[in-house]
PDB file of N, CA and C in Angstrom:
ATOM      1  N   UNK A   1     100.253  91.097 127.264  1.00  0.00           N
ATOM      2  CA  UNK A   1      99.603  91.731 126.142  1.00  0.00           C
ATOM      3  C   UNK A   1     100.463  91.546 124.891  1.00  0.00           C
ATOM      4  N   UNK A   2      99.540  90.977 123.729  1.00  0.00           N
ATOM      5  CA  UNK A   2     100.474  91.115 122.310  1.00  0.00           C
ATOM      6  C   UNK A   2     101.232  92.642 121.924  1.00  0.00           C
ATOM      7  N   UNK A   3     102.212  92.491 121.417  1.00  0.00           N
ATOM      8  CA  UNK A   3     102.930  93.466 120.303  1.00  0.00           C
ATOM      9  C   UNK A   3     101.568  92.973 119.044  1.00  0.00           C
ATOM     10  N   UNK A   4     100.968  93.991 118.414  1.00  0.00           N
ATOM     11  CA  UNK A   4     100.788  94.036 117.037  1.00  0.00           C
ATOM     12  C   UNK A   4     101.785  94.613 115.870  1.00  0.00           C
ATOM     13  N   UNK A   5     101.923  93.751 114.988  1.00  0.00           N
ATOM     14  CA  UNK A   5     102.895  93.700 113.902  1.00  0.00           C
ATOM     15  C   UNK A   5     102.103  93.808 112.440  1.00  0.00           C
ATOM     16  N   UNK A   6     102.134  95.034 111.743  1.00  0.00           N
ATOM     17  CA  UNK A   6     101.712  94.817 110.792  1.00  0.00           C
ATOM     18  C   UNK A   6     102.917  93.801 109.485  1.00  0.00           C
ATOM     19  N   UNK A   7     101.987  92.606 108.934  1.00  0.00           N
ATOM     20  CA  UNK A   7     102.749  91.476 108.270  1.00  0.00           C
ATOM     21  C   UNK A   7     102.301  92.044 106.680  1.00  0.00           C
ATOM     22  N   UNK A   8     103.026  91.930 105.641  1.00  0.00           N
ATOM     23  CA  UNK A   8     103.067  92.410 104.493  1.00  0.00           C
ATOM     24  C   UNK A   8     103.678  90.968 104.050  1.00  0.00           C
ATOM     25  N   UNK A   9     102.640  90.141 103.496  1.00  0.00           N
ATOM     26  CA  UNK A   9     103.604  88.750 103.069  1.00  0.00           C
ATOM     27  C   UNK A   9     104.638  89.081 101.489  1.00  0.00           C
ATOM     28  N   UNK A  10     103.867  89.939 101.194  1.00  0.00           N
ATOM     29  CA  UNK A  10     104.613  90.115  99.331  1.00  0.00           C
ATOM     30  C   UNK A  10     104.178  89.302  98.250  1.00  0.00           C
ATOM     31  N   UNK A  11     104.415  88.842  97.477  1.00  0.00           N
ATOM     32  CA  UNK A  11     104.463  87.846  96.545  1.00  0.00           C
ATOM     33  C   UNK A  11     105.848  86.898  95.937  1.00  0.00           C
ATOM     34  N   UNK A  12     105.252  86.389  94.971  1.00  0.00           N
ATOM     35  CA  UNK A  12     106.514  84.936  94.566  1.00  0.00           C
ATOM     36  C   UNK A  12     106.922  84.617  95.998  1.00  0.00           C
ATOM     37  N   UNK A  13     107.985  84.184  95.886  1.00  0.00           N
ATOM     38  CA  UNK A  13     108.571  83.642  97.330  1.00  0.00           C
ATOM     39  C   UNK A  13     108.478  84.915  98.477  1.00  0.00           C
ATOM     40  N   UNK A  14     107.509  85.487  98.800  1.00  0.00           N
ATOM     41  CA  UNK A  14     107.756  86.175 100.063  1.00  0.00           C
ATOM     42  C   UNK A  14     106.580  85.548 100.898  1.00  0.00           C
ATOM     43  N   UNK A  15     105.087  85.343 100.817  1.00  0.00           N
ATOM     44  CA  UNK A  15     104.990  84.331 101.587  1.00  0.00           C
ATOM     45  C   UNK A  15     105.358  83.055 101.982  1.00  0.00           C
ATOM     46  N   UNK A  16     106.117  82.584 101.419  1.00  0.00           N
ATOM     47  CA  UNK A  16     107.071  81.212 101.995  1.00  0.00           C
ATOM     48  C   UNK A  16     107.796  81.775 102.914  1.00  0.00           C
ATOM     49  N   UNK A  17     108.504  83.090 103.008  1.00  0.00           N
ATOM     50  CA  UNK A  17     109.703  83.690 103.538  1.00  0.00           C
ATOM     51  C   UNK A  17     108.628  84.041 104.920  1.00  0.00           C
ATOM     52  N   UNK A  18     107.638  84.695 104.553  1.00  0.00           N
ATOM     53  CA  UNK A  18     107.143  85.441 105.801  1.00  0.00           C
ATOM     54  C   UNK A  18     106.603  84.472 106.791  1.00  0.00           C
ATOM     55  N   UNK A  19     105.948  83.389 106.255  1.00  0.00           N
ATOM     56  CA  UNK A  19     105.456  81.954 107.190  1.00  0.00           C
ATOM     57  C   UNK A  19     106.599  81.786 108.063  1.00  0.00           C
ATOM     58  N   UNK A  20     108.118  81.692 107.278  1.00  0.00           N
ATOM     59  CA  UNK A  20     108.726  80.805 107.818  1.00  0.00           C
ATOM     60  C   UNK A  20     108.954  81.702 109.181  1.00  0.00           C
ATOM     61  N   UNK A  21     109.124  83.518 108.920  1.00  0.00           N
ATOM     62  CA  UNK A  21     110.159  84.260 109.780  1.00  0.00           C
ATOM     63  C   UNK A  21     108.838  84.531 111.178  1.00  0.00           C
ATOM     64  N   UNK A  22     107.416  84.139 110.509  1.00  0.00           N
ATOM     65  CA  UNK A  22     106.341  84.191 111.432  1.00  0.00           C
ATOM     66  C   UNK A  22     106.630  82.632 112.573  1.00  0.00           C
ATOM     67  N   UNK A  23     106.988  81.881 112.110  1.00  0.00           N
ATOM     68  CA  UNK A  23     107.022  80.482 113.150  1.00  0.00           C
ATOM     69  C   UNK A  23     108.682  81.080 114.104  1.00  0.00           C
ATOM     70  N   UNK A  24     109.667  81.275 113.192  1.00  0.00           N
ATOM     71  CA  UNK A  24     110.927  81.419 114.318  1.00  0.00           C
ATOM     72  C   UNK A  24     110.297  82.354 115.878  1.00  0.00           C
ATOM     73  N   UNK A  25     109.431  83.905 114.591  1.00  0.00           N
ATOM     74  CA  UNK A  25     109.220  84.918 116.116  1.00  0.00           C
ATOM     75  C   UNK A  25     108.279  83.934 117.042  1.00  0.00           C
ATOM     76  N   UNK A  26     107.703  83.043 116.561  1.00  0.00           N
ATOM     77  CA  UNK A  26     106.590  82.949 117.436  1.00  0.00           C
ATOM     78  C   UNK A  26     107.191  81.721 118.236  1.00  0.00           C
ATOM     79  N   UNK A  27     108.419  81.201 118.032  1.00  0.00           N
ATOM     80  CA  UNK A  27     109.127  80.229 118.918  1.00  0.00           C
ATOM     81  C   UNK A  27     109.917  80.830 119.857  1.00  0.00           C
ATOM     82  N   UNK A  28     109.892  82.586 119.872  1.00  0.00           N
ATOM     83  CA  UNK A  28     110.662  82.668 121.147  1.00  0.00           C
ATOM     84  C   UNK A  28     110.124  83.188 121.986  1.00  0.00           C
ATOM     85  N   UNK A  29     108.741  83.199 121.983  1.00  0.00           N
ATOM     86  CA  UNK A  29     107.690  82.963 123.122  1.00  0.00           C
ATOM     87  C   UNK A  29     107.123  84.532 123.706  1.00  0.00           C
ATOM     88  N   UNK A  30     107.387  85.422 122.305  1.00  0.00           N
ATOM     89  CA  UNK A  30     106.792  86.691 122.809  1.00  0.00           C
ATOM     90  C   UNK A  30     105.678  87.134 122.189  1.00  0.00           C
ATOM     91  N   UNK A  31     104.968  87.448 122.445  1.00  0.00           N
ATOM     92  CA  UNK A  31     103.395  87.792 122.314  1.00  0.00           C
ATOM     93  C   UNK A  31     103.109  88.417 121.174  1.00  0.00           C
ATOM     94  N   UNK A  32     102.917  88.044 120.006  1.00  0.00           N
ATOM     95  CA  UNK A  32     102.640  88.994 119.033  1.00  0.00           C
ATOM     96  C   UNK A  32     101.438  88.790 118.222  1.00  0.00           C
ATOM     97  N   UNK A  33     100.870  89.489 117.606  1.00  0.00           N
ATOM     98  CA  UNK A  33      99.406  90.001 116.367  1.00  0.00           C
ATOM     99  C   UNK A  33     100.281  90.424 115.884  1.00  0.00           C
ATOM    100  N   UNK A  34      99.451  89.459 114.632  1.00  0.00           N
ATOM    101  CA  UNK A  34     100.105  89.976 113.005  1.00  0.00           C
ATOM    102  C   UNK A  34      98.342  90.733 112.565  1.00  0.00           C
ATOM    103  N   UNK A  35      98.779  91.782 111.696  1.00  0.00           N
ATOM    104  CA  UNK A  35      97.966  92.342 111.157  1.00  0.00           C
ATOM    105  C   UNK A  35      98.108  92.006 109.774  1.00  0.00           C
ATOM    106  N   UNK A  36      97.688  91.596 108.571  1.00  0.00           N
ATOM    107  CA  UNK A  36      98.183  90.771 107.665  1.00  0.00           C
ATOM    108  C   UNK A  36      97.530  92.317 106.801  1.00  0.00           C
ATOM    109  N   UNK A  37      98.455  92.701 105.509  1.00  0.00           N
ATOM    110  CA  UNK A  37      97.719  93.281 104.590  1.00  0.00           C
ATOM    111  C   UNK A  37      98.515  93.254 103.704  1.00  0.00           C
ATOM    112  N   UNK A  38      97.832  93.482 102.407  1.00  0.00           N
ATOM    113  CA  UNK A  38      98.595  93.130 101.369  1.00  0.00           C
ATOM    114  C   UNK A  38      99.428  94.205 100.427  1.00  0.00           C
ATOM    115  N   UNK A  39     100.580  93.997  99.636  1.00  0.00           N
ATOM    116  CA  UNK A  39     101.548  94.893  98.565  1.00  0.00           C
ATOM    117  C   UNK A  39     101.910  94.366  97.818  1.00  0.00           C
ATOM    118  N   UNK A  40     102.352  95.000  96.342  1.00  0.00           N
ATOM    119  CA  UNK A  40     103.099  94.235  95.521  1.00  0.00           C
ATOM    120  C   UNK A  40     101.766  94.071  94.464  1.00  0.00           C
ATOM    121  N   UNK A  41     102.397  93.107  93.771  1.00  0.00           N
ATOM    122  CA  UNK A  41     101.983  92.356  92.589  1.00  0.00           C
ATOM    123  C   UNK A  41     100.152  92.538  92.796  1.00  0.00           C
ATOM    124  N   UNK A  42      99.602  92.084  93.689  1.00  0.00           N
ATOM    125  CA  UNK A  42      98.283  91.630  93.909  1.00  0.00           C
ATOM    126  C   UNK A  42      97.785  92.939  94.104  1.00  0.00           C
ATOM    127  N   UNK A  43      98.244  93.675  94.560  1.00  0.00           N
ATOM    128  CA  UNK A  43      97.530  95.357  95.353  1.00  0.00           C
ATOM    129  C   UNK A  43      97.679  95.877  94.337  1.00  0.00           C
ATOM    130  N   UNK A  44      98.510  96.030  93.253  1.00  0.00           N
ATOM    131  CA  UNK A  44      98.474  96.750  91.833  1.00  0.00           C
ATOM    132  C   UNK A  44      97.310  95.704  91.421  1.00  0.00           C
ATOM    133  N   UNK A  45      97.221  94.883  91.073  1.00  0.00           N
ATOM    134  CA  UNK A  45      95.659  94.114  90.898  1.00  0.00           C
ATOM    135  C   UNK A  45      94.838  94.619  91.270  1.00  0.00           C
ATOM    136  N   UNK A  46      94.534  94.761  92.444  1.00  0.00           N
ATOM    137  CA  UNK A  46      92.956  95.073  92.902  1.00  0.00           C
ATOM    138  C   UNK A  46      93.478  96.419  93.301  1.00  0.00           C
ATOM    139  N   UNK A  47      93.992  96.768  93.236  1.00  0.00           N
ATOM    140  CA  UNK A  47      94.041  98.739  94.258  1.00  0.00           C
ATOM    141  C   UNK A  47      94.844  99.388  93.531  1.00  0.00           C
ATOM    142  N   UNK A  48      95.676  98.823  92.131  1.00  0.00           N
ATOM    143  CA  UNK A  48      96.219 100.225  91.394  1.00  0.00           C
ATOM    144  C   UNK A  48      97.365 100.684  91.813  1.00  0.00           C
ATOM    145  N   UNK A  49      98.271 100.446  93.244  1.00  0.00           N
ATOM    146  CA  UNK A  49      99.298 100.551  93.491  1.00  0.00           C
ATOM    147  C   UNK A  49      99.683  99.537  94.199  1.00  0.00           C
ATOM    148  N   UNK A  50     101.389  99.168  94.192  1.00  0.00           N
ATOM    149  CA  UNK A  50     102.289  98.603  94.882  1.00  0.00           C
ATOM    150  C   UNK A  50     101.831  98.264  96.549  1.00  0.00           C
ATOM    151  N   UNK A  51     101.757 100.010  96.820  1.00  0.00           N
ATOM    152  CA  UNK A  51     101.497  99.860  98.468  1.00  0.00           C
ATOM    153  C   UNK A  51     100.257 100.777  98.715  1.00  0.00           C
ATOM    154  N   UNK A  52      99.409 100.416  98.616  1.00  0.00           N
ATOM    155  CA  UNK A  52      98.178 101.054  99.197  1.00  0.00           C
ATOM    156  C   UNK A  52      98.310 101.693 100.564  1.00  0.00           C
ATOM    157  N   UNK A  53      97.500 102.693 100.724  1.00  0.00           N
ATOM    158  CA  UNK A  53      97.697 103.547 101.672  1.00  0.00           C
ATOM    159  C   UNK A  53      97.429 103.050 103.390  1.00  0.00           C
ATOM    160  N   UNK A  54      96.673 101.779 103.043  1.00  0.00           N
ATOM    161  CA  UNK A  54      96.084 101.317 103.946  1.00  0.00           C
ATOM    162  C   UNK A  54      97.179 100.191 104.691  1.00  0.00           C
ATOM    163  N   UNK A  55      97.870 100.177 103.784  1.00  0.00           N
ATOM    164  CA  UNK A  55      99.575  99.885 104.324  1.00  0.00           C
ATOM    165  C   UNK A  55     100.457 100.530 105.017  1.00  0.00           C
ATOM    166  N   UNK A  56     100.391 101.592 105.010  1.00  0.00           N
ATOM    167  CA  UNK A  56     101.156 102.568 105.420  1.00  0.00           C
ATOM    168  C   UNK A  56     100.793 102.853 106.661  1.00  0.00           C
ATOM    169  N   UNK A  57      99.096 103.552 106.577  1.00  0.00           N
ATOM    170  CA  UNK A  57      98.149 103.488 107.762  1.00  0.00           C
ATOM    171  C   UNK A  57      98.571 102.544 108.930  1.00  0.00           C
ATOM    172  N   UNK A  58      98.414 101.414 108.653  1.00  0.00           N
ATOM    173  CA  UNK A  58      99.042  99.620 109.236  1.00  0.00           C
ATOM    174  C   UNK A  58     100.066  99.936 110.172  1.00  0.00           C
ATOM    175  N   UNK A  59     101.239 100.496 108.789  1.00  0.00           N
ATOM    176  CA  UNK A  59     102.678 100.603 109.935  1.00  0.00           C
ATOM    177  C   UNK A  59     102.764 101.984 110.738  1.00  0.00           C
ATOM    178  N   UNK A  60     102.139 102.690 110.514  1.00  0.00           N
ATOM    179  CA  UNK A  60     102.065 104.173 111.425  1.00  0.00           C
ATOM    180  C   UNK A  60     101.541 103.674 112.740  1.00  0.00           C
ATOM    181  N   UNK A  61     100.368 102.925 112.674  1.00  0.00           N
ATOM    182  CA  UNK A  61      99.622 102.743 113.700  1.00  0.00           C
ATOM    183  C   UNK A  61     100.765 101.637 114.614  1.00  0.00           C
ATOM    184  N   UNK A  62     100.923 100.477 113.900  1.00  0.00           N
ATOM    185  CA  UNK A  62     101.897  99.701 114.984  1.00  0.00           C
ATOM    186  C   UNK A  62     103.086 100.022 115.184  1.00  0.00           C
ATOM    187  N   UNK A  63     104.019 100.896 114.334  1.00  0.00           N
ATOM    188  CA  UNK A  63     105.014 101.199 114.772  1.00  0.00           C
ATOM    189  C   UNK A  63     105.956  99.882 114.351  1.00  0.00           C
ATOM    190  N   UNK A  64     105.853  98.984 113.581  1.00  0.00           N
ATOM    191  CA  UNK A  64     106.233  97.629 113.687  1.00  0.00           C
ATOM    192  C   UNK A  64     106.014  96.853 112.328  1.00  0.00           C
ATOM    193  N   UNK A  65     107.114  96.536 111.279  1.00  0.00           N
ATOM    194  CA  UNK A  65     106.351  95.620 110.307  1.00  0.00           C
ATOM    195  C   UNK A  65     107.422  94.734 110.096  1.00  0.00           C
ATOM    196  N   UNK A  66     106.706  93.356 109.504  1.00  0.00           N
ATOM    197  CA  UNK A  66     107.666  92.453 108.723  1.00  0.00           C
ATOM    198  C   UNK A  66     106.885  92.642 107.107  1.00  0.00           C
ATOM    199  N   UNK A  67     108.086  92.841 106.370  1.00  0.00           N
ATOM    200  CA  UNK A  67     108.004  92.561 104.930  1.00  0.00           C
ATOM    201  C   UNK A  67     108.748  91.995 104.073  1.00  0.00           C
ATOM    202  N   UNK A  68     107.722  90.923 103.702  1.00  0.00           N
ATOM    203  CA  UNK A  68     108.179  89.653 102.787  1.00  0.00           C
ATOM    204  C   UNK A  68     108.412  90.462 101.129  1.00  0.00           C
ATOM    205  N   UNK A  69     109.490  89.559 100.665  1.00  0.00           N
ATOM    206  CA  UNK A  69     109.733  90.342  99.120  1.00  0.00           C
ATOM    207  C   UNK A  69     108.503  90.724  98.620  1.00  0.00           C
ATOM    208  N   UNK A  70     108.654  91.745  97.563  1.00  0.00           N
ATOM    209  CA  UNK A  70     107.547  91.653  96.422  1.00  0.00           C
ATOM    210  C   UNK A  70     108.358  91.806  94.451  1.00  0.00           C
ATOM    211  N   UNK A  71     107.008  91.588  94.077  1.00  0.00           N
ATOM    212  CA  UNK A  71     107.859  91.650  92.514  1.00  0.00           C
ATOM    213  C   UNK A  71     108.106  93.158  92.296  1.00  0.00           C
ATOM    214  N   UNK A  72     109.384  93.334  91.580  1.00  0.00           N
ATOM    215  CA  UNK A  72     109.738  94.656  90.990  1.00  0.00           C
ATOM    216  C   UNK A  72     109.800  94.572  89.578  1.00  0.00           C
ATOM    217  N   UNK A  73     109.286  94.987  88.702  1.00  0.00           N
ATOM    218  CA  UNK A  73     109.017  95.279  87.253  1.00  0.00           C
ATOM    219  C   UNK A  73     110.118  95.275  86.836  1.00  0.00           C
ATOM    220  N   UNK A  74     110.578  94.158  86.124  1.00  0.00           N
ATOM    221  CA  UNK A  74     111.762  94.512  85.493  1.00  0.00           C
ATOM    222  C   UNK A  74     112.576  95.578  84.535  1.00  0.00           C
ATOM    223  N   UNK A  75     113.291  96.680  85.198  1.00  0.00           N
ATOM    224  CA  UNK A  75     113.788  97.776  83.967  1.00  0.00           C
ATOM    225  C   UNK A  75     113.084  98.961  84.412  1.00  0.00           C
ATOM    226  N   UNK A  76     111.721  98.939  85.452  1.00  0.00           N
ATOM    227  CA  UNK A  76     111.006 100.535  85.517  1.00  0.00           C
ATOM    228  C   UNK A  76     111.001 100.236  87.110  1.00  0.00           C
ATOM    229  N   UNK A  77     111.118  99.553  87.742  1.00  0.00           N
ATOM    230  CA  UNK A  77     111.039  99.280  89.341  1.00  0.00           C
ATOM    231  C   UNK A  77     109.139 100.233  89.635  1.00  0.00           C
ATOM    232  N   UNK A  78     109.214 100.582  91.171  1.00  0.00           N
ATOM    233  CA  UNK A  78     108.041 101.327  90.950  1.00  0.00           C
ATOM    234  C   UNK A  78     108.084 102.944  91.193  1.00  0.00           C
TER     235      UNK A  78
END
């Protein structure tokens, strides 16, 4: 049976980062679901905050996340 992992790729270089750290886990041959949802830059786009709740929800439920960078506002963070 898979581990489910909620995956938070981020933005700028954090999906490059999260692809890459998604191929190492998945080369050492243990069973995992990624639950993909999004933070950062894009979720203040469409949802008004950083980390939507439905993020949070994500990692409560699996117990489990990888998170790729996201942008921090330069000078006010969030």
């Amino acid at each position: 049976m898979a581990r489910r992992v909620t995956l938070i790729p981020g933005d700028g270089i954090g999906p490059e980062v999260t692809k890459a750290a998604v191929t190492v886990a998945a080369a050492t041959g243990v069973a995992l679901e990624w639950e993909t949802v999004e933070a950062g830059a894009e979720a203040i786009r469409t949802q008004g905050t950083p980390l939507p709740d439905a993020v949070l929800e994500s990692i409560r439920k699996n117990r489990l996340a990888l998170k790729g960078p996201i942008t921090t506002p330069i000078g006010t963070g969030f």
